[in-house]
Protein backbone atom coordinates (compact mmCIF):
# COMPACT_ATOMS: atom_id res chain seq x y z
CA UNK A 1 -2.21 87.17 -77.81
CA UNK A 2 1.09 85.11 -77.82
CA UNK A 3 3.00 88.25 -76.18
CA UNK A 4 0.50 88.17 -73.43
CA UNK A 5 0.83 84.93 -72.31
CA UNK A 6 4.48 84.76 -72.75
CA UNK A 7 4.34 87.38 -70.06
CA UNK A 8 2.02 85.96 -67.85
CA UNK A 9 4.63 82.29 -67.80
CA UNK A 10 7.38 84.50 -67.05
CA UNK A 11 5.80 86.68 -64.33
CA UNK A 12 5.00 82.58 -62.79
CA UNK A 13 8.19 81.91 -63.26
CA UNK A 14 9.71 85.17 -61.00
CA UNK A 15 7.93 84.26 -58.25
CA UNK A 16 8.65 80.60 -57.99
CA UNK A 17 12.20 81.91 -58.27
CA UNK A 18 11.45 84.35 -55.23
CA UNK A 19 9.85 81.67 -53.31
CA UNK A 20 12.57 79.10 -54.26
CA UNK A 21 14.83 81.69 -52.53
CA UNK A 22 13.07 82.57 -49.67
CA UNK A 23 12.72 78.62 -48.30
CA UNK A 24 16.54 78.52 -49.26
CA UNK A 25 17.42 81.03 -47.03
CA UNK A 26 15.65 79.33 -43.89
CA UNK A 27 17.20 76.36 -44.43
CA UNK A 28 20.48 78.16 -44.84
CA UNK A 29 19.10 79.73 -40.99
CA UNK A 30 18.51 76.84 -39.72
CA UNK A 31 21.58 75.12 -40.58
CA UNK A 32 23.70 77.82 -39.44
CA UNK A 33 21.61 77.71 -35.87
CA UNK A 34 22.28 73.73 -35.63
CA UNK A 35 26.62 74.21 -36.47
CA UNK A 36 26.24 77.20 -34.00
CA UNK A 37 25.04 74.77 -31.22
CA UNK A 38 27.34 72.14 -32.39
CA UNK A 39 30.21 74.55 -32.31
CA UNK A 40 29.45 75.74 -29.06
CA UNK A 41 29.72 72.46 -26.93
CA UNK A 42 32.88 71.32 -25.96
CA UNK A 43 34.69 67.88 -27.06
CA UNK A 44 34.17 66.58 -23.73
CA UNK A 45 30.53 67.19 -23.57
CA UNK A 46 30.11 65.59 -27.51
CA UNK A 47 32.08 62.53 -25.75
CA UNK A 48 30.30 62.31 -22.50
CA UNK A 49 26.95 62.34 -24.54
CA UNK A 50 27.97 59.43 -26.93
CA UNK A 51 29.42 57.73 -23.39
CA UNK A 52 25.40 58.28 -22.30
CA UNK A 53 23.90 57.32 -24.99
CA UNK A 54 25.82 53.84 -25.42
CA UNK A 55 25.53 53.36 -21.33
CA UNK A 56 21.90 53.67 -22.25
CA UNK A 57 21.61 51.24 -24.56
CA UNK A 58 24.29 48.59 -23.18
CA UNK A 59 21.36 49.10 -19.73
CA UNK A 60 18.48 48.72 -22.41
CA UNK A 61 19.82 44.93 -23.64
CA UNK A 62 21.20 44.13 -20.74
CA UNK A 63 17.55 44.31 -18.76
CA UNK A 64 15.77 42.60 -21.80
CA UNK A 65 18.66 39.77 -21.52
CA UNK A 66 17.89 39.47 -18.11
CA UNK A 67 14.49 39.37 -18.39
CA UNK A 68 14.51 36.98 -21.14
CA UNK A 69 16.99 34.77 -18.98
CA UNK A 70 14.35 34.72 -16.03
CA UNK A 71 11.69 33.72 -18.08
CA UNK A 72 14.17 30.92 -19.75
CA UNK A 73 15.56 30.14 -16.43
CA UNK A 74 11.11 29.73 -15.17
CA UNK A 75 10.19 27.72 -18.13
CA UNK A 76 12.76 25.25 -17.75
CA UNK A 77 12.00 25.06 -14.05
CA UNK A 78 8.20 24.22 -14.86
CA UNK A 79 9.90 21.89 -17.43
CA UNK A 80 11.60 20.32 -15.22
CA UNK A 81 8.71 20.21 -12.61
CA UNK A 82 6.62 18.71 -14.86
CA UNK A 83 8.65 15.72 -15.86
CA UNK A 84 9.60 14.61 -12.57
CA UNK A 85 5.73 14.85 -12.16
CA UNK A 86 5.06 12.66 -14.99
CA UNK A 87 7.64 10.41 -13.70
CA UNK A 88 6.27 10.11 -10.62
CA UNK A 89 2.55 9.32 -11.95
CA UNK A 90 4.06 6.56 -13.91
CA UNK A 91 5.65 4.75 -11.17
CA UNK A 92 3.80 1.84 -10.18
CA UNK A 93 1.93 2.72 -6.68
CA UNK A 94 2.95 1.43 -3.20
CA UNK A 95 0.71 -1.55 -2.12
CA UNK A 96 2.42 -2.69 1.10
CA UNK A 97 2.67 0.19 3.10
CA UNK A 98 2.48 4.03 4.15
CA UNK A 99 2.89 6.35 1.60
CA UNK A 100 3.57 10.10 1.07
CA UNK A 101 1.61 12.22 -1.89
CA UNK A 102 1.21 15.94 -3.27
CA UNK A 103 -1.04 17.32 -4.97
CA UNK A 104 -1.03 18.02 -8.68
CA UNK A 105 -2.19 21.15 -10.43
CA UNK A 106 -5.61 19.31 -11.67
CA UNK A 107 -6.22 18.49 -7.77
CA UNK A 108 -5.14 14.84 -8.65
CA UNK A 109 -3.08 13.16 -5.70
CA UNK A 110 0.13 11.56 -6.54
CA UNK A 111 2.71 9.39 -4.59
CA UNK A 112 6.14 10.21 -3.72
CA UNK A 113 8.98 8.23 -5.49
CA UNK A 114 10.13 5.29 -3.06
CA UNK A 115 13.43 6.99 -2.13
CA UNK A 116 11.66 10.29 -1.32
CA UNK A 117 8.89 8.65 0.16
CA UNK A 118 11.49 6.73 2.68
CA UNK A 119 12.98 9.60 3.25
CA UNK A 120 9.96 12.06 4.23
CA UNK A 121 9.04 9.12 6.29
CA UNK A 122 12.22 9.47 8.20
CA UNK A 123 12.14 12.65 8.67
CA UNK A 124 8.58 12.78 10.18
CA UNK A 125 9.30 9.93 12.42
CA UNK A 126 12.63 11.40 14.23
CA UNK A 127 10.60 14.41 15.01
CA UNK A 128 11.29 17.29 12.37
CA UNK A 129 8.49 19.35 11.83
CA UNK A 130 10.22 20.84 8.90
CA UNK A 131 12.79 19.77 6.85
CA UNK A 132 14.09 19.84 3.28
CA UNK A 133 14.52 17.58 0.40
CA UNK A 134 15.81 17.70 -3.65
CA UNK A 135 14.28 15.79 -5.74
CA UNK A 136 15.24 15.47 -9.80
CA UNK A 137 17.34 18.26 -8.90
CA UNK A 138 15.21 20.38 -7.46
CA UNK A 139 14.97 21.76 -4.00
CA UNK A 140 11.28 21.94 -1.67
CA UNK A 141 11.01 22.59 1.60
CA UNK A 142 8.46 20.70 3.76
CA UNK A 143 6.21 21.48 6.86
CA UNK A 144 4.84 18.65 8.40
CA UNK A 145 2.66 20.92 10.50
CA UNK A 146 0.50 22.41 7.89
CA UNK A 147 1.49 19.59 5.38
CA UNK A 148 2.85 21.51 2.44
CA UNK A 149 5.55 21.43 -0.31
CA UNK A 150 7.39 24.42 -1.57
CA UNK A 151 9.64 25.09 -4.21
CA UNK A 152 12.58 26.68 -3.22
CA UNK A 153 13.44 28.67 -6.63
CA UNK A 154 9.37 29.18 -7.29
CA UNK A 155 7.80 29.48 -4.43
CA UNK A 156 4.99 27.41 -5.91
CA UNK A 157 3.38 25.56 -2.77
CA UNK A 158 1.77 22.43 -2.99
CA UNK A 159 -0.56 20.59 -0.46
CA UNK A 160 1.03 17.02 0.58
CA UNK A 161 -0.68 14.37 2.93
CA UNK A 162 0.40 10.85 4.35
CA UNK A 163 -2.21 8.06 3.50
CA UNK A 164 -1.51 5.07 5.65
CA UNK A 165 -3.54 2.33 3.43
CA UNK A 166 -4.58 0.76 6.00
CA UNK A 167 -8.00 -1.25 5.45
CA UNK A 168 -10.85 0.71 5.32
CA UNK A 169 -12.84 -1.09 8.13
CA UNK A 170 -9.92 -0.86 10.89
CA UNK A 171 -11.89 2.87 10.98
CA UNK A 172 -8.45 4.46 11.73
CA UNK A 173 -8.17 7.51 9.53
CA UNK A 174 -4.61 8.59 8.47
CA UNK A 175 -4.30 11.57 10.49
CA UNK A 176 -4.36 9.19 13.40
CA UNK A 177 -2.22 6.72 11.65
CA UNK A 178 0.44 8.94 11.26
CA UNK A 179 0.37 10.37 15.04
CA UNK A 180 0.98 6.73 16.05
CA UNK A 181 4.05 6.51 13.25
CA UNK A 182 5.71 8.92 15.84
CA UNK A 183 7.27 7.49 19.20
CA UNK A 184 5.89 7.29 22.28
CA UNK A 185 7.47 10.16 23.87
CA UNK A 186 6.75 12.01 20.95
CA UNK A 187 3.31 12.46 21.41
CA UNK A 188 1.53 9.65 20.05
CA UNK A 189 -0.74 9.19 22.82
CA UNK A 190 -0.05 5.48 23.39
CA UNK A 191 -0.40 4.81 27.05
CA UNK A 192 1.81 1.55 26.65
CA UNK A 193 -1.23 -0.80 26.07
CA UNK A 194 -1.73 -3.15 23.21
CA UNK A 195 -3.72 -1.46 20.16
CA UNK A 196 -3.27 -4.09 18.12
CA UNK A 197 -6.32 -6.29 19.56
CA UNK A 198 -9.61 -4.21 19.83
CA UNK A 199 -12.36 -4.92 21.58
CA UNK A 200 -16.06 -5.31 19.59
CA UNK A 201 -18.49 -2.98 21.26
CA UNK A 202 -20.56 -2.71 18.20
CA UNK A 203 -23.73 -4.49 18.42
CA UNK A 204 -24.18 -4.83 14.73
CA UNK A 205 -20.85 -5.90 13.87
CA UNK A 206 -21.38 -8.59 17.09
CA UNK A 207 -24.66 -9.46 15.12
CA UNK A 208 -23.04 -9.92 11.99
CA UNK A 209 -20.01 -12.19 13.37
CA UNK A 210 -22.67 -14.67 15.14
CA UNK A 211 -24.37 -14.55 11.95
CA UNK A 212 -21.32 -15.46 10.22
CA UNK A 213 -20.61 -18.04 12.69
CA UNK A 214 -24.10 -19.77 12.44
CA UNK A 215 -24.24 -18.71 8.55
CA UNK A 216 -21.07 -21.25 7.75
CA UNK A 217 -22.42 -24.07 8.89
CA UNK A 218 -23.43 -25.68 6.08
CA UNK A 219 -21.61 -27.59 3.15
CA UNK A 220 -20.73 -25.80 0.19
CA UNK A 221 -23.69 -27.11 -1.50
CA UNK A 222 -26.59 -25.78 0.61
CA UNK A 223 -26.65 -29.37 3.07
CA UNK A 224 -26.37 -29.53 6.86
CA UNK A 225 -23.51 -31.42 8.81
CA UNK A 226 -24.41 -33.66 10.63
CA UNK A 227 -21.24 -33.53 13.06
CA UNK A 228 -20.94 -32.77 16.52
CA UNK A 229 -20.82 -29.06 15.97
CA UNK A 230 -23.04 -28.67 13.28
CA UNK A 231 -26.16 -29.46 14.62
CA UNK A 232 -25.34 -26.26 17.36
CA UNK A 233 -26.37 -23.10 17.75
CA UNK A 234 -23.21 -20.81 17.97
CA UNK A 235 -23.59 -17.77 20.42
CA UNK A 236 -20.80 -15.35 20.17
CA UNK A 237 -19.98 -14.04 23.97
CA UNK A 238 -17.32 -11.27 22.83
CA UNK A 239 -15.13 -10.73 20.04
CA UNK A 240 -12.03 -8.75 18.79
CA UNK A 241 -10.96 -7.33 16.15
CA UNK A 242 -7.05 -7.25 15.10
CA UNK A 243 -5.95 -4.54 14.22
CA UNK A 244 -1.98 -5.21 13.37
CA UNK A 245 -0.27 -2.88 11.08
CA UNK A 246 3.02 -5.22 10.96
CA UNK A 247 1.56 -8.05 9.96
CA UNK A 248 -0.68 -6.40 7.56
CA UNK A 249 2.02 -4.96 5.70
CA UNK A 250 3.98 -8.73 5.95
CA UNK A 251 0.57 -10.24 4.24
CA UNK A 252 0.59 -7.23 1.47
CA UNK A 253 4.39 -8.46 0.28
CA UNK A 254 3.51 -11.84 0.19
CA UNK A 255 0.30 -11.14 -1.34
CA UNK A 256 2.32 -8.94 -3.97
CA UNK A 257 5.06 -12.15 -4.51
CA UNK A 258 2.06 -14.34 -5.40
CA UNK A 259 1.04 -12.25 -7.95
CA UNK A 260 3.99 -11.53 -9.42
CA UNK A 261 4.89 -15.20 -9.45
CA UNK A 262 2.02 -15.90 -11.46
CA UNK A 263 2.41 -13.20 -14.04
CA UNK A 264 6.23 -14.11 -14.50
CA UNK A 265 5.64 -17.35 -15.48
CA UNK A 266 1.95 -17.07 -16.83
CA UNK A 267 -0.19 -18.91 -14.19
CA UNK A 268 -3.78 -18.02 -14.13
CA UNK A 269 -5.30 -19.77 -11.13
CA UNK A 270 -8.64 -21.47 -11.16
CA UNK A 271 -11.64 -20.30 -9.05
CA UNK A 272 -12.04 -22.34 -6.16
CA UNK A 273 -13.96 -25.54 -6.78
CA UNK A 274 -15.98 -26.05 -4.87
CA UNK A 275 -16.64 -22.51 -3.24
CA UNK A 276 -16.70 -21.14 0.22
CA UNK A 277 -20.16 -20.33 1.39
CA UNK A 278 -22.86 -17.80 0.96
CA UNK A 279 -22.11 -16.24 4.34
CA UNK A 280 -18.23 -16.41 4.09
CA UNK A 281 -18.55 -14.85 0.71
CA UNK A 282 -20.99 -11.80 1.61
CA UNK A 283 -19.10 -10.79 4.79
CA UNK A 284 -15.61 -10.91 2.75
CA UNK A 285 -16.45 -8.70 0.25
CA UNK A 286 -17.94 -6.52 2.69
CA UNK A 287 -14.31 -6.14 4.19
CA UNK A 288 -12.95 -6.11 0.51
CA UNK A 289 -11.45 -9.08 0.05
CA UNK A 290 -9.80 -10.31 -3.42
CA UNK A 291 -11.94 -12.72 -4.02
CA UNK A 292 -11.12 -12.91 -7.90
CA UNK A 293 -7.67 -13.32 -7.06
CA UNK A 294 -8.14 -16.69 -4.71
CA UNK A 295 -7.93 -14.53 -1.55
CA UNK A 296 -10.27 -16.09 1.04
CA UNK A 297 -12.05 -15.47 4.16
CA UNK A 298 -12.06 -18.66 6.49
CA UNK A 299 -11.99 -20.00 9.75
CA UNK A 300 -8.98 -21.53 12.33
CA UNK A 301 -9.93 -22.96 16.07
CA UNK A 302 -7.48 -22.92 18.33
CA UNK A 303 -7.79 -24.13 22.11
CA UNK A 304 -6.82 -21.36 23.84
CA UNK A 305 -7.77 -17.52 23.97
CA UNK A 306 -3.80 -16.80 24.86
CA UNK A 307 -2.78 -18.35 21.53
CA UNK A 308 -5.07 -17.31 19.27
CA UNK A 309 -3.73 -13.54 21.11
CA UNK A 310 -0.23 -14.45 20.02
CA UNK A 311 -1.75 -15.02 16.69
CA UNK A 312 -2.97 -11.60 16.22
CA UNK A 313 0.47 -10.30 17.47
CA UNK A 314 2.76 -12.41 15.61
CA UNK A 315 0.68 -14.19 12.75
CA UNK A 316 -0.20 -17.46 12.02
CA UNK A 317 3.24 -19.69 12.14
CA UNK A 318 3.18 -23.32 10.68
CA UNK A 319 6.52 -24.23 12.11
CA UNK A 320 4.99 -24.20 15.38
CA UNK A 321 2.12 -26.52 13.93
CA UNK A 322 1.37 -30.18 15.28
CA UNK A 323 2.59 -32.58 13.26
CA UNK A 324 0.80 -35.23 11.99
CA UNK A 325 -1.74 -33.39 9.70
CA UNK A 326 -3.40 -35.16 6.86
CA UNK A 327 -2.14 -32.61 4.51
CA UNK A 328 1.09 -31.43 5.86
CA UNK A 329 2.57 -29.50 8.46
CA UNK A 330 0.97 -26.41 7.16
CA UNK A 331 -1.17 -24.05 8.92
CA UNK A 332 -5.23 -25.19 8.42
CA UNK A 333 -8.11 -23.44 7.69
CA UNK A 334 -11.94 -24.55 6.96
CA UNK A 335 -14.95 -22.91 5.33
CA UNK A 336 -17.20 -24.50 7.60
CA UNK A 337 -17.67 -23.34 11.58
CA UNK A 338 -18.44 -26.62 12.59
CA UNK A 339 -14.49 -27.89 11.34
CA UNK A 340 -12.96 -25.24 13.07
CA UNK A 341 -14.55 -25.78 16.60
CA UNK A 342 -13.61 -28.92 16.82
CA UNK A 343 -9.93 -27.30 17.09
CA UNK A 344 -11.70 -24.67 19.04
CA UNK A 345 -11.22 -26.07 23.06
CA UNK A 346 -8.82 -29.00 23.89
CA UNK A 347 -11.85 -31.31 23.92
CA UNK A 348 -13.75 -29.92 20.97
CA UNK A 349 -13.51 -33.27 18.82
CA UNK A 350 -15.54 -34.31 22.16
CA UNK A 351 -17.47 -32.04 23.24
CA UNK A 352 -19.39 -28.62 22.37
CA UNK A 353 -17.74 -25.25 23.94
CA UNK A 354 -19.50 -24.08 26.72
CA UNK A 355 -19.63 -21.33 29.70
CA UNK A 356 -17.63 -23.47 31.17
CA UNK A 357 -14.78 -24.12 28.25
CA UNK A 358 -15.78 -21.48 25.92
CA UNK A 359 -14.35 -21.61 22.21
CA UNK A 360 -12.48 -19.51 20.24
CA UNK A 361 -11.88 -19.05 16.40
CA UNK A 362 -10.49 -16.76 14.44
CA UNK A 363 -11.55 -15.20 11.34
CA UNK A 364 -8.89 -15.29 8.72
CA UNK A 365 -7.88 -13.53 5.64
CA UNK A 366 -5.78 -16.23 3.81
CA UNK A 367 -3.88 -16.15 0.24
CA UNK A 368 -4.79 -19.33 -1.60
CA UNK A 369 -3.42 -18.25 -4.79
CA UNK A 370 -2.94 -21.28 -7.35
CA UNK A 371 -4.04 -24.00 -5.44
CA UNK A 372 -2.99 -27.98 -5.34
CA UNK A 373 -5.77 -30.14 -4.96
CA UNK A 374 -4.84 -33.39 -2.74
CA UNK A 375 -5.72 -36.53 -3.76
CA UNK A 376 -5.51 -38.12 -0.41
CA UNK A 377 -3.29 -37.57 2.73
CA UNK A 378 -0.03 -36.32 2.39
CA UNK A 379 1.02 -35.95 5.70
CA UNK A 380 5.09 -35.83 4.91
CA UNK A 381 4.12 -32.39 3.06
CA UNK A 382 6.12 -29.34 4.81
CA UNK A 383 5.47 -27.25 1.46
CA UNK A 384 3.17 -27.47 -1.32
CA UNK A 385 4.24 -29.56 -4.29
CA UNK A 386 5.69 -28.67 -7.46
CA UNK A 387 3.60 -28.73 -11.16
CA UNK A 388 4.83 -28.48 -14.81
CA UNK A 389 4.68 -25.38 -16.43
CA UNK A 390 3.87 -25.90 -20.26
CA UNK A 391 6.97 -23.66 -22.59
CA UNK A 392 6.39 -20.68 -24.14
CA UNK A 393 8.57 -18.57 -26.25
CA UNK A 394 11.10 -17.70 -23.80
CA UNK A 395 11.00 -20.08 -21.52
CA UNK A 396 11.51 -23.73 -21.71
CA UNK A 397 9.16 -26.31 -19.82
CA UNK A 398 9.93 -26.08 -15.77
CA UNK A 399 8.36 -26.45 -12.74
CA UNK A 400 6.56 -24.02 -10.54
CA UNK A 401 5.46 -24.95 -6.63
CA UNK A 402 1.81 -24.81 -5.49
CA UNK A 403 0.71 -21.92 -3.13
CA UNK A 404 -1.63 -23.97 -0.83
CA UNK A 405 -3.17 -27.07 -0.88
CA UNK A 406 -6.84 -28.22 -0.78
CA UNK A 407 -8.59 -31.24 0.53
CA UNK A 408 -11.82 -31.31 -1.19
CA UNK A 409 -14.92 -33.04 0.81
CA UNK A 410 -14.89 -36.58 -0.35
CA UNK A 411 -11.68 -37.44 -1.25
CA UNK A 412 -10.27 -40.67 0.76
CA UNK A 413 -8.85 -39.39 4.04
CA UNK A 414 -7.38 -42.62 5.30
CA UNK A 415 -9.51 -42.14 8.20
CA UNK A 416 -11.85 -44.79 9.96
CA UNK A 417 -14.71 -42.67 8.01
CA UNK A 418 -13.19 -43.21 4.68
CA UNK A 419 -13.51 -40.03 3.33
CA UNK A 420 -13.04 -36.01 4.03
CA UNK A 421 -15.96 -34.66 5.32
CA UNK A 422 -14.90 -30.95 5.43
CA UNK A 423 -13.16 -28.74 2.75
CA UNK A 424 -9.66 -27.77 4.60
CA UNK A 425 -7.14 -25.27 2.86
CA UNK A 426 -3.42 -25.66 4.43
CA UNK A 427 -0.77 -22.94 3.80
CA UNK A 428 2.82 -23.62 4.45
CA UNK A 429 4.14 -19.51 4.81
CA UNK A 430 3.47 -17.54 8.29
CA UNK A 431 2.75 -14.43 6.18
CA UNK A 432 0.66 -16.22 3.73
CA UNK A 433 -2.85 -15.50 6.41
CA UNK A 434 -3.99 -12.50 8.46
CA UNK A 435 -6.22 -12.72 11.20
CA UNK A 436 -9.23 -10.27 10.87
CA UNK A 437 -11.32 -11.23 14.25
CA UNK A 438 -11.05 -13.35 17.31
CA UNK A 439 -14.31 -14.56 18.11
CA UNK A 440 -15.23 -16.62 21.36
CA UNK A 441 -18.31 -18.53 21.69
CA UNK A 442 -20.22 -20.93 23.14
CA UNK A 443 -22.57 -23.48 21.66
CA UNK A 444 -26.03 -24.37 22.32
C-alpha cells in the first residue's frame, strides 16, 4: 500500500519537473528573441531613442508648465481685477459733477476713480471715439461709440456709461448730456443760443408755479398778510426754468463744504424755527430738495426781467447787493410771495405789478445750513457771525462762523413798524443759492 503511493508522489513529481522545464525553456526563447533585437540595433539608434524619449518628456513638462503659468498668470489677473474693483466701490461717490461708471459682474454700476474719471472725460471731450487707459496696472481699451471697456490681456468686455447727475426734473437724460459735453463743432447740436434758460410750455407745471405763488402767501402759521401784496391774487403770465449746469455744479461744492464743515467740527443744525410753508415745502420735495439738511426752497424779487436773466447765468452775487440791508449785505430771500414782490418792480413797495410793470421772482434753491438767528438789525454784517464751539476730546473750545442768518417775524426791526413782519433768510456766498425758475406775474 505504502509502495503504491510512493510511486504515485514520484510519478507527480516527474512531471512538475517536465513542466518546470518546459516554461524554462520559453523564457530562455524569449530572452534570447529580446538580446537578438537589442543586438541588432545600432548604438546610434539606442542613442537617438533615449534622445526621443527625453525630448518627449522635457515637451511633456514644459506644456504642463506653461499651462499651469497661464492659468497662474489668469488668476492673478482676475485678482488683480477684482481689487481695483473693490477699491473703486469703496471710494466715496462723486456728488458735484459728471461721472464715468462700468459695470460689475453682478450688473451693479460703479464709478470710475477721480483720476480715471478726469481722464475718460478728456478724452471724450477732445473728440476720440476710442482711446486707451491703465488703470492699477492694467490696460482697457475704450469705445465711446458703443460704450464699452475691454481688457487688453483678457479680453473680458465690460459695458460703461456717462451719468451726468444732473437733477432729475431738468428732464435732460445723459445721453443728451453728454452730446452737449462735446464742442460745438463737434456735433453737439447747439445752434449758438442760450440753453441755460428754458421756456415753461407745460400747462401743469405753469399751474403748479401760480399755485405756488398764491400758495405762499400766508405766514408760517396758517394767517393772512395783510400787506400790500398779500391781499392779491398772483397770475403767473410766463415762466422759465434754469437750467445751468455751471452753477449747479458751483452749488453742489458748496453744498458739500457745508457739510463737511459741520461733521469736522460736530455741528448738527437745528430745523428751521419757524418753518417755510405748506406750499414751499410740498413743491420742494417734489424737486428733491434736502430739506433735512436746512436746504430750502424760497423766493427773491428783483426789478427787472434782464437781471433776474443774469441771475440764472451767473448766480446770485451779494457783492453786487444794495447796501443798507437790515441784516447785512447778503443776498435775501423770503418764504412768503408777498415779501418778495415788493422787490419784484422798482415800485413794488408802492404799488402791485401789473400788465403794465409786470413782476418777476425767482424761485430759489438756497443752503441755509446752521443758521444765526438775528436779534435785531445788523446792517454792518458782510458775513455771518461767529459762535462757540463747546471742546471735545481733540479739540479745544473755538469758534465756528454761521452759514446764513435769519430774521424771524417779530423781532424789533428798527423800522417805523417796530417789528419784522416777514421771515427773511440772507446768505453772504454767490454759490451758496441756485435759481430753479423765473417766474413773471402780475397781480390782481
Amino acid at each position: 500500500m505504502e509502495a503504491a503511493m510512493s510511486e504515485k508522489s514520484k510519478d507527480a513529481e516527474i512531471e512538475r519537473l517536465k513542466s518546470a522545464a518546459a516554461t524554462s525553456e520559453k523564457n530562455k526563447d524569449a530572452e534570447i528573441k529580446r538580446l537578438k533585437i537589442a543586438a541588432a540595433m545600432s548604438d546610434a539608434e539606442i542613442k537617438g531613442l533615449k534622445a526621443k524619449l527625453e525630448s518627449e518628456k522635457q515637451n511633456c513638462w514644459w506644456k504642463m508648465s506653461s499651462q499651469q503659468n497661464s492659468r497662474s498668470a489668469e488668476i492673478e489677473q482676475m485678482m488683480n481685477e477684482m481689487c481695483s474693483m473693490v477699491r473703486r466701490l469703496h471710494l466715496p461717490p462723486q456728488v458735484d459733477g459728471e461721472t464715468w461708471q462700468y459695470q460689475t459682474n453682478s450688473g451693479e454700476w460703479a464709478e470710475f476713480q477721480d483720476k480715471a474719471n478726469k481722464e475718460l472725460m478728456l478724452k471724450f471731450q477732445e473728440g476720440q471715439q476710442t482711446c486707451e487707459m491703465t488703470i492699477d496696472g492694467i490696460a482697457y481699451d475704450y469705445d465711446f461709440q458703443v460704450m464699452n471697456q475691454t481688457n487688453k490681456r483678457t479680453k473680458k468686455a465690460r459695458s460703461i456709461r456717462f451719468c451726468s447727475n444732473l437733477p432729475h426734473h431738468w428732464g435732460i437724460t445723459d445721453a443728451d448730456s453728454l452730446k452737449m459735453l462735446l464742442p460745438v463743432n463737434q456735433g453737439n447740436g447747439q445752434d449758438g443760443s442760450d440753453d441755460r434758460i428754458c421756456f415753461v410750455t407745460d400747462p401743469a407745471v405753469m399751474s403748479t408755479l401760480e399755485d405756488l405763488l398764491n400758495g405762499s402767501k400766508r405766514r408760517h402759521d396758517g394767517t393772512g398778510c395783510d400787506c400790500l401784496h398779500g391781499r392779491s391774487t398772483f397770475r403767473l403770465v410766463e415762466a422759465y426754468q434754469v437750467k445751468n449746469r455751471e452753477l449747479w455744479r458751483r452749488y453742489q461744492r458748496h453744498v458739500r463744504s457745508i457739510l463737511d464743515k459741520h461733521k469736522q467740527h460736530g455741528i448738527k443744525p437745528r430745523v428751521i424755527d419757524p418753518p417755510v410753508g405748506e406750499a414751499l415745502t410740498r413743491f420742494a420735495t417734489d424737486i428733491q430738495v434736502d430739506l433735512v439738511g436746512n436746504e430750502l426752497l424760497l423766493f427773491h424779487g428783483t426789478r427787472e426781467f434782464d437781471l433776474a436773466k443774469t441771475i440764472a447765468k451767473e448766480g446770485f452775487d451779494n457783492r453786487i447787493a444794495r447796501s443798507g440791508g437790515l441784516y447785512g449785505s447778503g443776498t435775501y430771500f423770503a418764504a412768503q410771495t408777498c415779501k418778495s414782490a415788493q422787490y419784484a418792480t422798482n415800485k413794488g413797495m408802492q404799488e402791485k405789478a401789473s400788465t403794465q410793470l409786470m413782476g418777476t421772482m425767482l424761485v430759489a434753491r438756497v443752503a441755509i445750513g446752521d443758521p444765526h438767528y438775528a436779534s435785531g438789525p445788523c446792517k454792518n454784517l458782510t458775513r455771518p457771525p461767529t459762535k462757540n464751539v463747546s471742546a471735545s476730546a481733540s479739540n479745544s473750545a473755538h469758534e465756528i462762523r454761521y452759514d446764513s442768518i435769519i430774521a424771524k417775524p417779530g423781532i424789533p426791526n428798527g423800522q417805523s413798524n417796530g417789528v419784522q413782519a416777514h421771515m427773511e433768510f440772507v446768505t453772504f456766498a454767490p454759490e451758496q443759492a441756485y435759481p430753479e425758475y423765473i417766474l413773471r406775474f402780475i397781480e390782481e
